[in-house]
C-alpha atoms as a PDB file:
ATOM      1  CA  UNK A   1      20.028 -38.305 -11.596  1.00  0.00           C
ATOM      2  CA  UNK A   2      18.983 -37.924  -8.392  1.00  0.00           C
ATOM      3  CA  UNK A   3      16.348 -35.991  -6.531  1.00  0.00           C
ATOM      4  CA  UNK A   4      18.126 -32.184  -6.010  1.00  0.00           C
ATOM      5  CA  UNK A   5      19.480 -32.710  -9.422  1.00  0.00           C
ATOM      6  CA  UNK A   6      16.025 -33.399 -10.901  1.00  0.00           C
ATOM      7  CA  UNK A   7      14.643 -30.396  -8.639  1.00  0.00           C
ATOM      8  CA  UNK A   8      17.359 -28.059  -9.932  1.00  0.00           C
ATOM      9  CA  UNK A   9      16.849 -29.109 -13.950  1.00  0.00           C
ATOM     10  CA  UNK A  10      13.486 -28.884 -12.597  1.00  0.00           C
ATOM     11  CA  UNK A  11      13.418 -25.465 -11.785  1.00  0.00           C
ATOM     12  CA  UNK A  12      16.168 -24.475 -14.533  1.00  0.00           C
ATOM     13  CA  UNK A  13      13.497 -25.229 -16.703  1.00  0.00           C
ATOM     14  CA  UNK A  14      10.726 -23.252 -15.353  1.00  0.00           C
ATOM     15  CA  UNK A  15      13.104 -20.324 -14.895  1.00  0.00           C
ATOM     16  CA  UNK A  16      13.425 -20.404 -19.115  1.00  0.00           C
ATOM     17  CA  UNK A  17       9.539 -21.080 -19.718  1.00  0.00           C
ATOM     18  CA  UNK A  18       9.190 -17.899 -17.716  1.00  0.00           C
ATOM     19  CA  UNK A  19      11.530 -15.926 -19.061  1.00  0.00           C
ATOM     20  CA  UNK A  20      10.319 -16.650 -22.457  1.00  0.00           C
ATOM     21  CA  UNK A  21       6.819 -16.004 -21.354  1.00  0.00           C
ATOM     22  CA  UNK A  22       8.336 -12.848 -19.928  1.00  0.00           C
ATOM     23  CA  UNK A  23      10.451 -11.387 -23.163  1.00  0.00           C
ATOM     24  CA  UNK A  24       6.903 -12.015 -25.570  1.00  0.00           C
ATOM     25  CA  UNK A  25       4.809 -10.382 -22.931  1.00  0.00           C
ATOM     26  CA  UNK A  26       7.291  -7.544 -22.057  1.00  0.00           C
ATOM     27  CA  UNK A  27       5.727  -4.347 -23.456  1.00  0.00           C
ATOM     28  CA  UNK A  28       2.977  -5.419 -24.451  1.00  0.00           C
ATOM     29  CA  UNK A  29      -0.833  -4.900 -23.709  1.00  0.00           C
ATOM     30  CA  UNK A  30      -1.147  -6.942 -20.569  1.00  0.00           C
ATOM     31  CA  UNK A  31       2.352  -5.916 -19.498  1.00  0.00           C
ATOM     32  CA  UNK A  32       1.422  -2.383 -19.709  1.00  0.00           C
ATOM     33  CA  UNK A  33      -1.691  -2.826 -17.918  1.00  0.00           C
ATOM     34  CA  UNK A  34       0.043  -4.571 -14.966  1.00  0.00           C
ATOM     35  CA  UNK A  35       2.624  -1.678 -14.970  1.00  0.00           C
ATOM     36  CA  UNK A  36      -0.439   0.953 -14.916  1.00  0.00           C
ATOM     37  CA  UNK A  37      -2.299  -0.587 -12.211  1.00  0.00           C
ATOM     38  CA  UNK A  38       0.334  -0.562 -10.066  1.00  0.00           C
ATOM     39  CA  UNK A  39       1.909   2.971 -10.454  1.00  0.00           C
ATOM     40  CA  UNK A  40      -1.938   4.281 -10.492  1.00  0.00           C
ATOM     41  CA  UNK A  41      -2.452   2.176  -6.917  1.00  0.00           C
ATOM     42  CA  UNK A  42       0.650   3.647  -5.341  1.00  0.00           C
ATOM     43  CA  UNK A  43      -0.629   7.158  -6.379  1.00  0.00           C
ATOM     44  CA  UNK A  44      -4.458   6.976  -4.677  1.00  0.00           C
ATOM     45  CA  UNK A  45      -2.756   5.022  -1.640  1.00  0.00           C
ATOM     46  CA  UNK A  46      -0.099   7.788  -1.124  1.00  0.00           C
ATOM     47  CA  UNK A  47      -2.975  10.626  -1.953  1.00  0.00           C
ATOM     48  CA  UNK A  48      -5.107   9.048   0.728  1.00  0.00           C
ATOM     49  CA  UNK A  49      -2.533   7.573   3.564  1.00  0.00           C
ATOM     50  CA  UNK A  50      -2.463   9.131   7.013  1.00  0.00           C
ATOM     51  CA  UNK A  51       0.816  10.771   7.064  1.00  0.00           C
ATOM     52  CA  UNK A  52       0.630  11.254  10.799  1.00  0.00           C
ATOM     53  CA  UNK A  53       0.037   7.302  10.949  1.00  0.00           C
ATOM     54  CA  UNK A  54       1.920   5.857   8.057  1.00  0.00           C
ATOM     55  CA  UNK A  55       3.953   3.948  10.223  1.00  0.00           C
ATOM     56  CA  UNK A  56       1.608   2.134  11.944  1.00  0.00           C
ATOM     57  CA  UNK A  57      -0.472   1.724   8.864  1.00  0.00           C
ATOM     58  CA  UNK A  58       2.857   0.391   6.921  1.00  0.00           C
ATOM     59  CA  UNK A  59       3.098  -2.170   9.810  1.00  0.00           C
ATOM     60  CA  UNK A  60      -0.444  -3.551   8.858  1.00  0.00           C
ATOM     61  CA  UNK A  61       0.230  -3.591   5.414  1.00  0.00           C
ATOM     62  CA  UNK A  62       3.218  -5.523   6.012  1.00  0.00           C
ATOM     63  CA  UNK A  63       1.283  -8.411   7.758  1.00  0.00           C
ATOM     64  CA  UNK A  64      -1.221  -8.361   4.961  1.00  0.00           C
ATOM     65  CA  UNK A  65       2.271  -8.527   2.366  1.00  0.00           C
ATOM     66  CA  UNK A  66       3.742 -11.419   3.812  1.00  0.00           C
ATOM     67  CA  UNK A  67       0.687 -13.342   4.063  1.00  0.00           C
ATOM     68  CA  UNK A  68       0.000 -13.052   0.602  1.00  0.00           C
ATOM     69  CA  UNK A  69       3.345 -13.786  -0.576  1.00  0.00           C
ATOM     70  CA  UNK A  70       2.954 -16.897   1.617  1.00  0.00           C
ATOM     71  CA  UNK A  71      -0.361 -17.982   0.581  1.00  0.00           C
ATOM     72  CA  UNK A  72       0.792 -17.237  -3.353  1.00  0.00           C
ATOM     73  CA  UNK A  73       3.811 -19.302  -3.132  1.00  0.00           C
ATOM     74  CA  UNK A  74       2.051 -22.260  -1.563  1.00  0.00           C
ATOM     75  CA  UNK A  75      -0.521 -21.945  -4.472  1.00  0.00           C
ATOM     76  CA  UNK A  76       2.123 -21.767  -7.305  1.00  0.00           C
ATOM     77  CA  UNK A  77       3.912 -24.198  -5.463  1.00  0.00           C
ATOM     78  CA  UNK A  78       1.807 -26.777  -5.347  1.00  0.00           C
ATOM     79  CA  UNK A  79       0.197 -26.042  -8.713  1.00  0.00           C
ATOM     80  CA  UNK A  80      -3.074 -24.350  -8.030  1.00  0.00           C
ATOM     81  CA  UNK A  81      -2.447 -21.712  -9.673  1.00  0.00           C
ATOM     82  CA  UNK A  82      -0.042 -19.265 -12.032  1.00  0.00           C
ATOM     83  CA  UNK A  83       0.963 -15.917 -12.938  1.00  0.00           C
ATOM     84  CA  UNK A  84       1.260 -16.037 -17.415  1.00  0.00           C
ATOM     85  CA  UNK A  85       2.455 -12.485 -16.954  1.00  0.00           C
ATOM     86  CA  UNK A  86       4.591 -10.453 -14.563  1.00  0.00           C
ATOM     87  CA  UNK A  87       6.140  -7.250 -14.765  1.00  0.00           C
ATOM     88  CA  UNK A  88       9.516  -8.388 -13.676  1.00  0.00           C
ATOM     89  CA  UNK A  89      10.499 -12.483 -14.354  1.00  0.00           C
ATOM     90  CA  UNK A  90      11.239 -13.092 -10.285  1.00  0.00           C
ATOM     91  CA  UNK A  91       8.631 -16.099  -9.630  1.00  0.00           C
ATOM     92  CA  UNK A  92       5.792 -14.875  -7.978  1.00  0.00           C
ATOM     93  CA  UNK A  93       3.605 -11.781  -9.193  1.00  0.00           C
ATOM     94  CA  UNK A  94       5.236 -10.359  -6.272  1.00  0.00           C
ATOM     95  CA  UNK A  95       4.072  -6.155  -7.561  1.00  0.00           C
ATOM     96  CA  UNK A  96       0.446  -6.801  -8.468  1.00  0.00           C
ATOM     97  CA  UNK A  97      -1.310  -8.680  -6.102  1.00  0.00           C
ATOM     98  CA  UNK A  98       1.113  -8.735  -3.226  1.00  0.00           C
ATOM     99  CA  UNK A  99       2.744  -5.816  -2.739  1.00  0.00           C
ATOM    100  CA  UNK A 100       0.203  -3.102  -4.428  1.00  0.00           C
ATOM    101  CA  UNK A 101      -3.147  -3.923  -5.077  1.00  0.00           C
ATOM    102  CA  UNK A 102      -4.490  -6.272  -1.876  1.00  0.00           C
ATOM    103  CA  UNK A 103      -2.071  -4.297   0.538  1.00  0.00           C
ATOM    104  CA  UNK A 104      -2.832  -1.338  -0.420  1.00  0.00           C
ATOM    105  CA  UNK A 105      -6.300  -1.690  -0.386  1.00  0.00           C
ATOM    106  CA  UNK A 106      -6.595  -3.083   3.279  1.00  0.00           C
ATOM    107  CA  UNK A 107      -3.802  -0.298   4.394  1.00  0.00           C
ATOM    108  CA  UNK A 108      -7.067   2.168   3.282  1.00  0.00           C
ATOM    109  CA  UNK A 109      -9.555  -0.200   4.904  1.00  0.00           C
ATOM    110  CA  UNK A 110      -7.729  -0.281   7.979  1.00  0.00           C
ATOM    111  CA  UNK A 111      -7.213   3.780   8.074  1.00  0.00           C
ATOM    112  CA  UNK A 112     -10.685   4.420   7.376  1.00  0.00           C
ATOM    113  CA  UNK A 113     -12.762   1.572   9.628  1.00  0.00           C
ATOM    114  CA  UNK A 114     -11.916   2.908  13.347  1.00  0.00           C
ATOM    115  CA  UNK A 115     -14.736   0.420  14.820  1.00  0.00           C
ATOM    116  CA  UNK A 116     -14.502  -3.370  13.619  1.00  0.00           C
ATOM    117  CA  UNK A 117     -18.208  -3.195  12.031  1.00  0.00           C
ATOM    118  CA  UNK A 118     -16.933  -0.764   9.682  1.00  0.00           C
ATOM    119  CA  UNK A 119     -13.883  -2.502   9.045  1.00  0.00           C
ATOM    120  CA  UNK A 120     -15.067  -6.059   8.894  1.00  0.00           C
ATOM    121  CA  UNK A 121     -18.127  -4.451   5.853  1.00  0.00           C
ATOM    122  CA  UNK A 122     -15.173  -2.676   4.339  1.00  0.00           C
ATOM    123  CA  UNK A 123     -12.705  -5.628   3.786  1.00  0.00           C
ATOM    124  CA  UNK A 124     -15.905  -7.856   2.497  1.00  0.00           C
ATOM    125  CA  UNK A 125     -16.601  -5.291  -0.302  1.00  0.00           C
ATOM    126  CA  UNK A 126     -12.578  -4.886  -1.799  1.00  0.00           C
ATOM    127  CA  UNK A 127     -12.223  -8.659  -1.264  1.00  0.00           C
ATOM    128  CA  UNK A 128     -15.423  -9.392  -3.144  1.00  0.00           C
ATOM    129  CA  UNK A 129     -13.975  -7.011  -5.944  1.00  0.00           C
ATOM    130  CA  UNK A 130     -10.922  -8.486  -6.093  1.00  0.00           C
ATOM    131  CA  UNK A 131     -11.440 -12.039  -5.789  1.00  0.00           C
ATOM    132  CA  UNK A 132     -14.830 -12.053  -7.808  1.00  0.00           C
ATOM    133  CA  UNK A 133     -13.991  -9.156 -10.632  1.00  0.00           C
ATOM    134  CA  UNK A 134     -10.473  -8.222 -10.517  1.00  0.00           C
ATOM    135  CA  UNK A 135      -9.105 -11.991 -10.658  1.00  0.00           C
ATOM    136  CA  UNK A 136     -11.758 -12.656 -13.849  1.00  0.00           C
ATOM    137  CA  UNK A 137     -10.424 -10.234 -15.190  1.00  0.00           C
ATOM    138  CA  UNK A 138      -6.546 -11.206 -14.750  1.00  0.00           C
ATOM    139  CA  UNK A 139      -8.059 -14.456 -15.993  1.00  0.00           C
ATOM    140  CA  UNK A 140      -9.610 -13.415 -18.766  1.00  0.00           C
ATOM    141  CA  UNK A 141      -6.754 -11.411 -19.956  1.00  0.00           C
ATOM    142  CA  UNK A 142      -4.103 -14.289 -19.789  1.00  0.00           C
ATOM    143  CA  UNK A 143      -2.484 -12.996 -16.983  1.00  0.00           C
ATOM    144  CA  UNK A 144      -3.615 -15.478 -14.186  1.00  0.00           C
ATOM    145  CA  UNK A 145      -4.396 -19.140 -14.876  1.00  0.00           C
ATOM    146  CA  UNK A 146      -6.213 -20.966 -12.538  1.00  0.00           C
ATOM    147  CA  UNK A 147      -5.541 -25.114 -12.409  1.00  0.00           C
ATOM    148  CA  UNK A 148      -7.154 -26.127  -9.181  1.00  0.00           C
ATOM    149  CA  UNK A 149      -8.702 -23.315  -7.376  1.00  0.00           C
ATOM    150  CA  UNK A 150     -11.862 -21.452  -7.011  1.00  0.00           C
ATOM    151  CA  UNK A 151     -11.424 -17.488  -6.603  1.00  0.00           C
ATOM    152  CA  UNK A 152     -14.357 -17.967  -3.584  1.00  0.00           C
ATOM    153  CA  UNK A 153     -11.558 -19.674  -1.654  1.00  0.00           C
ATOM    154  CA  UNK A 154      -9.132 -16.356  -2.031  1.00  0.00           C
ATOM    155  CA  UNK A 155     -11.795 -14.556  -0.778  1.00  0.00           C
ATOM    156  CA  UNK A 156     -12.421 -16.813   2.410  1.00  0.00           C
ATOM    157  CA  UNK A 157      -8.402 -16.999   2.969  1.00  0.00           C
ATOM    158  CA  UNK A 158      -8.242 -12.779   2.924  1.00  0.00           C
ATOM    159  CA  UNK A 159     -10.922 -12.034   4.579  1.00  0.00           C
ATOM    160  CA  UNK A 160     -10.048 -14.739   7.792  1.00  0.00           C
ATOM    161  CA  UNK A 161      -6.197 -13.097   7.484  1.00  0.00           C
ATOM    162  CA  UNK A 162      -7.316  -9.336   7.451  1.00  0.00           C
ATOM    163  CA  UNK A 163      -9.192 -10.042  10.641  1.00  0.00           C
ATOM    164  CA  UNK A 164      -6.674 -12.276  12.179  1.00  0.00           C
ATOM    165  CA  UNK A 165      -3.760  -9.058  10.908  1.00  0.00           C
ATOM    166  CA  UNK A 166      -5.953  -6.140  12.790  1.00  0.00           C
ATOM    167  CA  UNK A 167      -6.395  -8.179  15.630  1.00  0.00           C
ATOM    168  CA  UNK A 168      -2.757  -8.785  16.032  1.00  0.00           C
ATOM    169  CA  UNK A 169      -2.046  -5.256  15.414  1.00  0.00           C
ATOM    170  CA  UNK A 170      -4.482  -3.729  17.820  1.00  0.00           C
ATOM    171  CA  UNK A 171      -2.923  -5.926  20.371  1.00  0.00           C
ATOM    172  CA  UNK A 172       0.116  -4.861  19.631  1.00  0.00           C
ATOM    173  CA  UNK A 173      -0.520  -1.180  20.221  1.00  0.00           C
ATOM    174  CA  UNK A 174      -2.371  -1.816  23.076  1.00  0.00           C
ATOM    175  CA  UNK A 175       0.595  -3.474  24.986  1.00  0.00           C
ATOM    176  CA  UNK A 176       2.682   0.086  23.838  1.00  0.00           C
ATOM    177  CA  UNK A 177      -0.139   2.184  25.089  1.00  0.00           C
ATOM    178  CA  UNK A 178      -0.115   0.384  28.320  1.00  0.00           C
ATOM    179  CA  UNK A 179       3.657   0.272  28.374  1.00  0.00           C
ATOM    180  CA  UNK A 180       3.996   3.864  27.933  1.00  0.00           C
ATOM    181  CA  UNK A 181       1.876   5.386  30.509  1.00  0.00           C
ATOM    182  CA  UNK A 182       3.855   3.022  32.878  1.00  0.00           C
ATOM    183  CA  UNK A 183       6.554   4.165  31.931  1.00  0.00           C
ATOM    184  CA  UNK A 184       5.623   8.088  31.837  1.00  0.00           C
ATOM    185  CA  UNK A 185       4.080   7.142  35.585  1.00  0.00           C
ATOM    186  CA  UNK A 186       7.305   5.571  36.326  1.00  0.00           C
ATOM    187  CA  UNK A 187       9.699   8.422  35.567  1.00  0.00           C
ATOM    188  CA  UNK A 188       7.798  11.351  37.371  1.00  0.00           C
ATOM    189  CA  UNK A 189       8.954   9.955  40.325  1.00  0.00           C
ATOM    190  CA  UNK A 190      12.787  11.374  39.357  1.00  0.00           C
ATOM    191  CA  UNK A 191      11.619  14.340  37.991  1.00  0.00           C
ATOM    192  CA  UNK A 192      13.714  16.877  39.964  1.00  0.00           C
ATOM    193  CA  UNK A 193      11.707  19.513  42.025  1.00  0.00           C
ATOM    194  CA  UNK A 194      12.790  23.002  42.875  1.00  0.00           C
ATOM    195  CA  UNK A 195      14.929  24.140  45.359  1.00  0.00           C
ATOM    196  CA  UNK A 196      13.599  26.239  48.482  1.00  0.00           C
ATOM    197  CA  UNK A 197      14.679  29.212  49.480  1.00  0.00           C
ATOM    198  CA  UNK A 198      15.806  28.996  53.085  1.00  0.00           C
ATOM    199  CA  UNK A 199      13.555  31.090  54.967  1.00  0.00           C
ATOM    200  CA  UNK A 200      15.309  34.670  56.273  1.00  0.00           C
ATOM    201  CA  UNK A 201      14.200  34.943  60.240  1.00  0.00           C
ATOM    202  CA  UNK A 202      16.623  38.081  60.463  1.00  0.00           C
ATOM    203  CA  UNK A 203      15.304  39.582  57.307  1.00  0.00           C
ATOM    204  CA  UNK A 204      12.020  38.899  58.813  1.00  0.00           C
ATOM    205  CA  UNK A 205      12.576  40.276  61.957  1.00  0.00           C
ATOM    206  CA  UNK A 206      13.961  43.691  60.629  1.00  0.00           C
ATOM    207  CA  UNK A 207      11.218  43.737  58.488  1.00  0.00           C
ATOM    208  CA  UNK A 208       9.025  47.627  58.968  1.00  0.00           C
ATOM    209  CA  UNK A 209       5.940  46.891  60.169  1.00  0.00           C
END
């Protein structure tokens, strides 16, 4: 056998321990509280989200998405840690850390923290709650396992990305700010003025006095 046929048997094989895992879980307790968690997020974040905004607050939320997905695949990956219980059997607990709860809850950060004081206290108090009592908790429940990991180093990782994410982000609307006005500046030149009357000498002229 050689080495992509050992990976794919490899993974063949975790594909049925998860599944397995999946169909015993599926319904149950912990599989009902994952599904709850998540619909119950989705319904505060859309309750609270900046309608007006919700663009450019999706954008940030996207940066924080992908980085988790990245940071969770490299630690399932390479063994650190892994997800007992999912709601859906796709790898990854793509719907409860990394696409609702952390997300969601620096989306709200990042609406509600104008000034980066405000922000950087803000993402320091949900990252201590989630790294030091919600992932306990997933722990404790068999839904996470940790093999070689500390939940301090999650904490460390989010709060460095979050910072890194807003920075990017504020850049990035600065440049369209900038860009904008140029261009606004730019196109009053071409702005077509009115035409003027030709002035009437005779008409003046015959004018009464």
């Amino acid at each position: 056998m050689n080495i992509l046929e050992a990976l794919h048997a490899s993974r063949a094989e975790t594909w049925n321990i998860k599944t397995a895992l999946w169909q015993q879980a599926f319904l149950g307790p912990n599989w009902w509280f994952i599904a709850i968690i998540i619909a119950v997020s989705y319904a505060i974040w859309w309750k609270f989200i900046d309608k007006k905004r919700v663009i450019e607050i999706l954008l940030f939320g996207s940066f924080i998405a992908v980085s988790r997905v990245i940071f969770d695949n490299w630690g399932t990956s390479t063994v650190k840690w892994t997800y007992v219980i999912d709601l859906l059997p796709i790898g990854i607990s793509l719907f409860l850390n990394d696409l609702t709860i952390v997300p969601l809850a620096y989306m709200l950060a990042y609406q509600y923290s104008p000034t980066w004081k405000k922000y950087l206290v803000t993402i320091f108090i949900i990252q201590g709650i989630t790294s030091f009592a919600f992932l306990p908790l997933l722990i404790r429940m068999g839904i996470l396992s940790i093999i070689n990991w500390h939940v301090g180093y999650s904490f460390i990782f989010m709060i460095i990305t979050a910072t890194i994410m807003r920075a990017i982000l504020l850049f990035g609307l600065s440049i369209q700010k900038s860009t904008r006005l140029e261009y606004t500046g730019n196109t009053t030149e071409f702005i077509p003025q009115p035409a003027m009357k030709p002035f009437d000498k005779e008409g003046e002229k015959k004018k009464p006095s």
